[in-house]
Protein backbone atom coordinates (compact mmCIF):
# COMPACT_ATOMS: atom_id res chain seq x y z
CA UNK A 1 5.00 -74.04 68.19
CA UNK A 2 3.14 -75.23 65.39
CA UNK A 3 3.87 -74.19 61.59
CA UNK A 4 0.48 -73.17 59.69
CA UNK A 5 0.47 -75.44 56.73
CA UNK A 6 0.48 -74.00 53.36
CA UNK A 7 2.76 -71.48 53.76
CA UNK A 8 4.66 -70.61 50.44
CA UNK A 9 8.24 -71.18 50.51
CA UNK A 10 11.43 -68.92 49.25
CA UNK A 11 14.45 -70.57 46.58
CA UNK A 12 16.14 -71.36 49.72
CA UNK A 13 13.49 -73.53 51.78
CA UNK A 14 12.90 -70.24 54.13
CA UNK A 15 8.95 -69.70 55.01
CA UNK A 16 7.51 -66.40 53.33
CA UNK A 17 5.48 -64.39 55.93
CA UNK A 18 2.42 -63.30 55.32
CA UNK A 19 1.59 -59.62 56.64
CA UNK A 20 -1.65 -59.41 57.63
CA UNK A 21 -4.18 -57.58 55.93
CA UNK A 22 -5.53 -54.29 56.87
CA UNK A 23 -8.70 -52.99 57.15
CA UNK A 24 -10.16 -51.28 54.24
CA UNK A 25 -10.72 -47.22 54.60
CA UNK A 26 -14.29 -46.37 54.28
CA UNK A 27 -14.58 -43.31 51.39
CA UNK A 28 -16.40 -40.60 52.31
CA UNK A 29 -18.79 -38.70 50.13
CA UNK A 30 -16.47 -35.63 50.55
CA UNK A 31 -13.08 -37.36 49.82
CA UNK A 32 -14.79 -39.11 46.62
CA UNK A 33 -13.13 -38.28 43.72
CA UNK A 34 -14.65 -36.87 40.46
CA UNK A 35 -15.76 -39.08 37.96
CA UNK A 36 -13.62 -39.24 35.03
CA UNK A 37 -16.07 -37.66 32.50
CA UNK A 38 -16.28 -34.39 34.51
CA UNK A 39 -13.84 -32.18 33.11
CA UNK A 40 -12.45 -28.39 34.46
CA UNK A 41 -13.22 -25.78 31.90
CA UNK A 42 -12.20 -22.67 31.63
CA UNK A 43 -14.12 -20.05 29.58
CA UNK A 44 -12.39 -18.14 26.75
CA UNK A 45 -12.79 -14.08 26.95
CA UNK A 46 -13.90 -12.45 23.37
CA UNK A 47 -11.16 -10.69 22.08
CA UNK A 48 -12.53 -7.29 19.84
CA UNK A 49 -10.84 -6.93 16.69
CA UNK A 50 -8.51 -3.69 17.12
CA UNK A 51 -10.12 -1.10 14.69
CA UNK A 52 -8.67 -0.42 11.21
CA UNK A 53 -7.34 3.11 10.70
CA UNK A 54 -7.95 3.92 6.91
CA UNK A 55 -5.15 6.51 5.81
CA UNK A 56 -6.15 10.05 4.78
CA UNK A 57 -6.24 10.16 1.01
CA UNK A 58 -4.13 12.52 -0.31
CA UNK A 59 -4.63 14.61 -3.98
CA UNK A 60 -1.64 15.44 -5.78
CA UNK A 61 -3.12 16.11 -9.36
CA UNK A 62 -6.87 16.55 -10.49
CA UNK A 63 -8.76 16.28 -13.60
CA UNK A 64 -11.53 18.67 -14.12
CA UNK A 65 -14.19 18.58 -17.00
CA UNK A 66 -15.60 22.32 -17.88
CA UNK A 67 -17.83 23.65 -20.91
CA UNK A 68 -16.00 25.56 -23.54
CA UNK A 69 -17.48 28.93 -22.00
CA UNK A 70 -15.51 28.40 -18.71
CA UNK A 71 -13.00 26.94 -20.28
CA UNK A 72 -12.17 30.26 -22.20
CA UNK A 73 -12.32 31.89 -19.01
CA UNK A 74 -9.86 29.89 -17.18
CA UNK A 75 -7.21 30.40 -19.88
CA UNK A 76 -8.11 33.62 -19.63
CA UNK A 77 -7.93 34.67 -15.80
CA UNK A 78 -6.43 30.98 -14.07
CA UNK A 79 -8.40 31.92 -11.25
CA UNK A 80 -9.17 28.47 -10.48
CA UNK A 81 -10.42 28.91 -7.27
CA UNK A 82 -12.60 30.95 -7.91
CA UNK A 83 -14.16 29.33 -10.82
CA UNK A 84 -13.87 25.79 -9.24
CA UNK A 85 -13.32 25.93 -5.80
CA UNK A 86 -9.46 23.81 -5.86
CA UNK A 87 -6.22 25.37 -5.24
CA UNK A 88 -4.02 24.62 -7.60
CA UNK A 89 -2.22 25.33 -10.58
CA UNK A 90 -2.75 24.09 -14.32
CA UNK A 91 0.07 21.37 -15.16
CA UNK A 92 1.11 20.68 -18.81
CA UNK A 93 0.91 16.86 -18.53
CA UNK A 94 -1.41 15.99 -21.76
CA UNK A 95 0.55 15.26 -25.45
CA UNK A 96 -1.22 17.36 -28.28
CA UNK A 97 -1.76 15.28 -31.29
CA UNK A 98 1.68 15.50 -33.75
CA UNK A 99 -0.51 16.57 -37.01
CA UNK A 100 -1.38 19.40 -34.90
CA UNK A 101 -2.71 22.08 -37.01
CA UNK A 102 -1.41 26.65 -36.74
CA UNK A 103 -5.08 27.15 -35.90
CA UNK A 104 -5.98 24.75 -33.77
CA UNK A 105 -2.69 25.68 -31.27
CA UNK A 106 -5.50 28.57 -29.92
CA UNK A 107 -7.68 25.32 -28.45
CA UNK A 108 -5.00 23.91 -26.36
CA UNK A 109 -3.88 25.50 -22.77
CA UNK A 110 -0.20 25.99 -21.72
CA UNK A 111 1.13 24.97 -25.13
CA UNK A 112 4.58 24.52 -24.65
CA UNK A 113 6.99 24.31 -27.20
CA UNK A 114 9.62 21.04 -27.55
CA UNK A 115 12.41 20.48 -29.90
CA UNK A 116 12.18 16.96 -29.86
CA UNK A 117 9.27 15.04 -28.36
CA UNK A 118 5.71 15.31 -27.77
CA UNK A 119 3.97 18.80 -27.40
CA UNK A 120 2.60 19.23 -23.97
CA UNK A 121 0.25 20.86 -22.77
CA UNK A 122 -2.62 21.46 -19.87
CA UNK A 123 -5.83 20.40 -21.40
CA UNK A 124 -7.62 21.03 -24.55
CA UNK A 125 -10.60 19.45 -26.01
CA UNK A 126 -9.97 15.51 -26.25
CA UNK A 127 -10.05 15.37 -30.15
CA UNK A 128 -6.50 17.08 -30.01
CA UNK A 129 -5.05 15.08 -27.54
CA UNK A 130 -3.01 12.47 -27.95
CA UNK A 131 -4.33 9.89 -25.54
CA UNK A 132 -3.19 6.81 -26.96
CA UNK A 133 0.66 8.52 -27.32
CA UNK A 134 0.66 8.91 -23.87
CA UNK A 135 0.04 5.18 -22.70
CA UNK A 136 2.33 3.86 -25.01
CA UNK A 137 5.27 6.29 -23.99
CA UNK A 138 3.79 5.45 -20.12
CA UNK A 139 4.85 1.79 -20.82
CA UNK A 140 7.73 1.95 -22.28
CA UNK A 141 9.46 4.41 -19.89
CA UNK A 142 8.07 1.69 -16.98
CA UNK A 143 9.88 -0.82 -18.87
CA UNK A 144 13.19 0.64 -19.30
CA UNK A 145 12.63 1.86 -15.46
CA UNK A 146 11.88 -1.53 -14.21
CA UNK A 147 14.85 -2.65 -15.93
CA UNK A 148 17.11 -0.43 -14.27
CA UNK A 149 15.55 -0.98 -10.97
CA UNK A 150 16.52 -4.96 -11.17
CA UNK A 151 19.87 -3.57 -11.41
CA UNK A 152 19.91 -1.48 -8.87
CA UNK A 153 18.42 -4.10 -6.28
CA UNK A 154 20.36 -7.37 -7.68
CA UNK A 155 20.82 -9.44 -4.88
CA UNK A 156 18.61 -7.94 -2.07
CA UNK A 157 15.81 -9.71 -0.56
CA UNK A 158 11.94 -8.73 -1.11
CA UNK A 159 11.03 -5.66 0.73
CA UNK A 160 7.84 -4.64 3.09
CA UNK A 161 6.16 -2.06 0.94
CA UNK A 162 5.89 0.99 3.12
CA UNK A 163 1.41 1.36 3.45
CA UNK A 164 2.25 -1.84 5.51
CA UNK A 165 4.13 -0.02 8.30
CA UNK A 166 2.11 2.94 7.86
CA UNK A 167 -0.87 1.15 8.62
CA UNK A 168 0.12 0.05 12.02
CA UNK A 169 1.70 3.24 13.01
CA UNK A 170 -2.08 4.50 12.68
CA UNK A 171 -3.27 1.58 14.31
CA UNK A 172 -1.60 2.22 17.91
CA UNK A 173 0.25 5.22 17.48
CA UNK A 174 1.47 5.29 21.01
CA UNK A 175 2.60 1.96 20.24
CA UNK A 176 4.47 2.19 17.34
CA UNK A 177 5.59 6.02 16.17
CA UNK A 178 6.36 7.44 12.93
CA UNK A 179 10.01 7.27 14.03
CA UNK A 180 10.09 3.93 14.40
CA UNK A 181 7.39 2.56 11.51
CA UNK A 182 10.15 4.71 8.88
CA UNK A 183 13.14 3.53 10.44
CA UNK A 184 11.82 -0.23 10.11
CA UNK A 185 11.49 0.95 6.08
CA UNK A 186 14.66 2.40 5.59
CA UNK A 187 16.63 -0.65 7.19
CA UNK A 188 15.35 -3.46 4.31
CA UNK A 189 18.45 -3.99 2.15
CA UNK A 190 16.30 -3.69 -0.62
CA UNK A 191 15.13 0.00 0.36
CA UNK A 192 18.47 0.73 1.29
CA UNK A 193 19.89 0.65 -2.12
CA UNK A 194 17.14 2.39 -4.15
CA UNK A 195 17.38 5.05 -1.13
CA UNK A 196 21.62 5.11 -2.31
CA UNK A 197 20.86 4.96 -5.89
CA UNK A 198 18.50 7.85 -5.49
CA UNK A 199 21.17 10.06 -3.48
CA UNK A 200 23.83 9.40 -6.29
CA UNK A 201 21.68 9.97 -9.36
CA UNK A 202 19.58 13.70 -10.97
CA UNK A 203 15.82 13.55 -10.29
CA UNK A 204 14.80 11.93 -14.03
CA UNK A 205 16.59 8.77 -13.16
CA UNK A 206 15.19 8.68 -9.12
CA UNK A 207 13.17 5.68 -8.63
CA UNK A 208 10.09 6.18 -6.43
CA UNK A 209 9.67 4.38 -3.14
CA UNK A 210 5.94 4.58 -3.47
CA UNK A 211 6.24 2.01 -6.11
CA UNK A 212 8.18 -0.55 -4.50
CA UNK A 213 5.05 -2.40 -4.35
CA UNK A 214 4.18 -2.44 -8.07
CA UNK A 215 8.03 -3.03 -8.77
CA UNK A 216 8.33 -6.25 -6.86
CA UNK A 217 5.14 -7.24 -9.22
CA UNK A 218 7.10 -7.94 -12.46
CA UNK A 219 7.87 -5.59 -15.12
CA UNK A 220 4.73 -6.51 -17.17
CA UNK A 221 2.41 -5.09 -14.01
CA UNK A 222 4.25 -2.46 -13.48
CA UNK A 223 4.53 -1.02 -17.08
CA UNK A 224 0.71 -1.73 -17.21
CA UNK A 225 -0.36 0.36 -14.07
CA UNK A 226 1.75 2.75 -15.51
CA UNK A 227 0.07 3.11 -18.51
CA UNK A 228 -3.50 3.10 -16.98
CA UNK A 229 -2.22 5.51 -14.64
CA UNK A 230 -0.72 8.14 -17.64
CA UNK A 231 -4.17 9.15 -18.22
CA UNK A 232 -6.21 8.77 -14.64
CA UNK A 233 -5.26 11.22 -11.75
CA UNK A 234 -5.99 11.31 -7.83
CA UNK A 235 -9.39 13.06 -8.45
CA UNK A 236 -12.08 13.93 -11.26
CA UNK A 237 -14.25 16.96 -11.18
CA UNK A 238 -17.27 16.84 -13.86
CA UNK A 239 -18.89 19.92 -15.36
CA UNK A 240 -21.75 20.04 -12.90
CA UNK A 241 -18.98 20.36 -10.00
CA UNK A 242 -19.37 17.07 -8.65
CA UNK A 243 -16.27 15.64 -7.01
CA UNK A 244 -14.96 11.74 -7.36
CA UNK A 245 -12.25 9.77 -6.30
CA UNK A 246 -10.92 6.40 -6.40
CA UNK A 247 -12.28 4.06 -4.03
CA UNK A 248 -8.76 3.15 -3.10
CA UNK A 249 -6.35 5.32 -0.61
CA UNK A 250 -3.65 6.73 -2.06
CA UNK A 251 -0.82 7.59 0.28
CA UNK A 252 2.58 9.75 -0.09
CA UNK A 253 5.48 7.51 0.04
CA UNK A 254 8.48 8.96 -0.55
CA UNK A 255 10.35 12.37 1.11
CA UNK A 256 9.59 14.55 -1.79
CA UNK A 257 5.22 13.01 -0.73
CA UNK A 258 5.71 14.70 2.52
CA UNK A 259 4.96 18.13 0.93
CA UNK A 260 1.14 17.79 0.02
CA UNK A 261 0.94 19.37 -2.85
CA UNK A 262 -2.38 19.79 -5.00
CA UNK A 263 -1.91 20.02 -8.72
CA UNK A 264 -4.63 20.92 -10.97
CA UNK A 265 -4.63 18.82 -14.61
CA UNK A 266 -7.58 20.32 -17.22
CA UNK A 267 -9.26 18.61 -20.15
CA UNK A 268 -11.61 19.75 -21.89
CA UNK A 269 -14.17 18.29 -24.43
């Protein structure tokens, strides 16, 4: 038997066999692959935005504007319903002016007396009202309360202000309760000791939840929202009866917020 010439050899001197070769497969057009440049895609859905709930706005304390006729009136009757349509009460929150004069005590409404301090009172026209006394004393009494709050939370970590959790309770309220939105709140370390603090200590010395917020600001915001906020209230009624508020929500915080309360605060011109 003859040996076909050419064949390669192995290390050893052995003769490599050659397999033959096969046939090549014919390709179909339906076994063709894709080219390379088509590519699978898969289309996106459009996910809506879930809609914002906006808070209900709640009005604690109101200033009203009223002529000196109704003014007279009101100090005369406090029907302030009647007269204006709000249900509320007058609340002495505005100093009088310290060189108030004997005569002049008949222009102010709910004049109370003090032994030491400002004179307060619930409205009266502006020129005997001590406007500027009551920012200043608004920003110092922030600033000695901020103090005192960094003592209270010394060591805890920055808290979730509480409109935060609020806002996605109203979001899904199935979803997340009220149970669970205030229990979340209460839990931060930093809550938890102003909540303590505010068990062991008289109301005067309390510090609000509702400004958490404004507290973990610094003590220079806080003293000055304070003392913008001595003089502004929830709402403003002017003479011709025409309602305002803010365009901001304003939202109870804090146990004692839970009782909606609507307190009336006059000035008059």
């Amino acid at each position: 038997m003859s040996t076909p010439n050419g064949t390669p050899l192995t290390r050893h001197g052995n003769r490599v066999l050659i397999p033959s070769a096969k046939p090549a497969r014919a390709r179909t057009a339906s076994a063709a692959a894709p080219p390379k440049s088509a590519a699978a895609v898969t289309p996106t859905a459009t996910v809506a935005p879930a809609p914002v709930a906006i808070p209900q706005a709640v009005v604690r304390t109101m200033t009203v504007c009223v002529t000196d006729e109704l003014a007279t009136v009101l100090d005369s009757t406090r029907n302030l319903e009647r007269h204006l349509g709000v249900t509320g009460a007058s609340c002495p929150r505005y100093w009088a002016i310290p060189a108030l004069r004997l005569w002049q005590r008949g222009h102010l409404i709910d004049l109370r007396p003090a032994k030491t301090g400002p004179r307060q009172c619930a409205g009266g026209p502006i020129r005997l009202l001590d406007l500027a006394g009551m920012r200043h004393g608004a920003y110092v009494g922030a600033s000695v309360r901020h103090q005192h709050w960094t003592h209270v939370v010394a060591g805890t970590r920055p808290a979730i202000p509480w409109p935060t959790f609020l806002q996605r309770h109203l979001s899904d309220p199935s979803g997340y309760p009220m149970d669970t939105a205030t229990g979340e709140f209460h839990r931060q370390p930093r809550v938890q000791a102003m909540r303590m603090h505010n068990a062991a200590t008289h109301a005067p010395g309390q510090l609000d939840l509702g400004d958490l917020e404004m507290f973990q600001a610094g003590a220079a915001a806080y003293a000055n929202y304070h003392a913008l906020w001595a003089l502004c209230t929830d709402a403003f009624l002017t003479e011709t009866g025409c309602r305002r508020t803010s365009s901001w929500v304003q939202v109870g915080t804090n146990e004692r917020d839970q009782v909606r309360r609507r307190w009336l605060g006059r000035r008059w011109r």
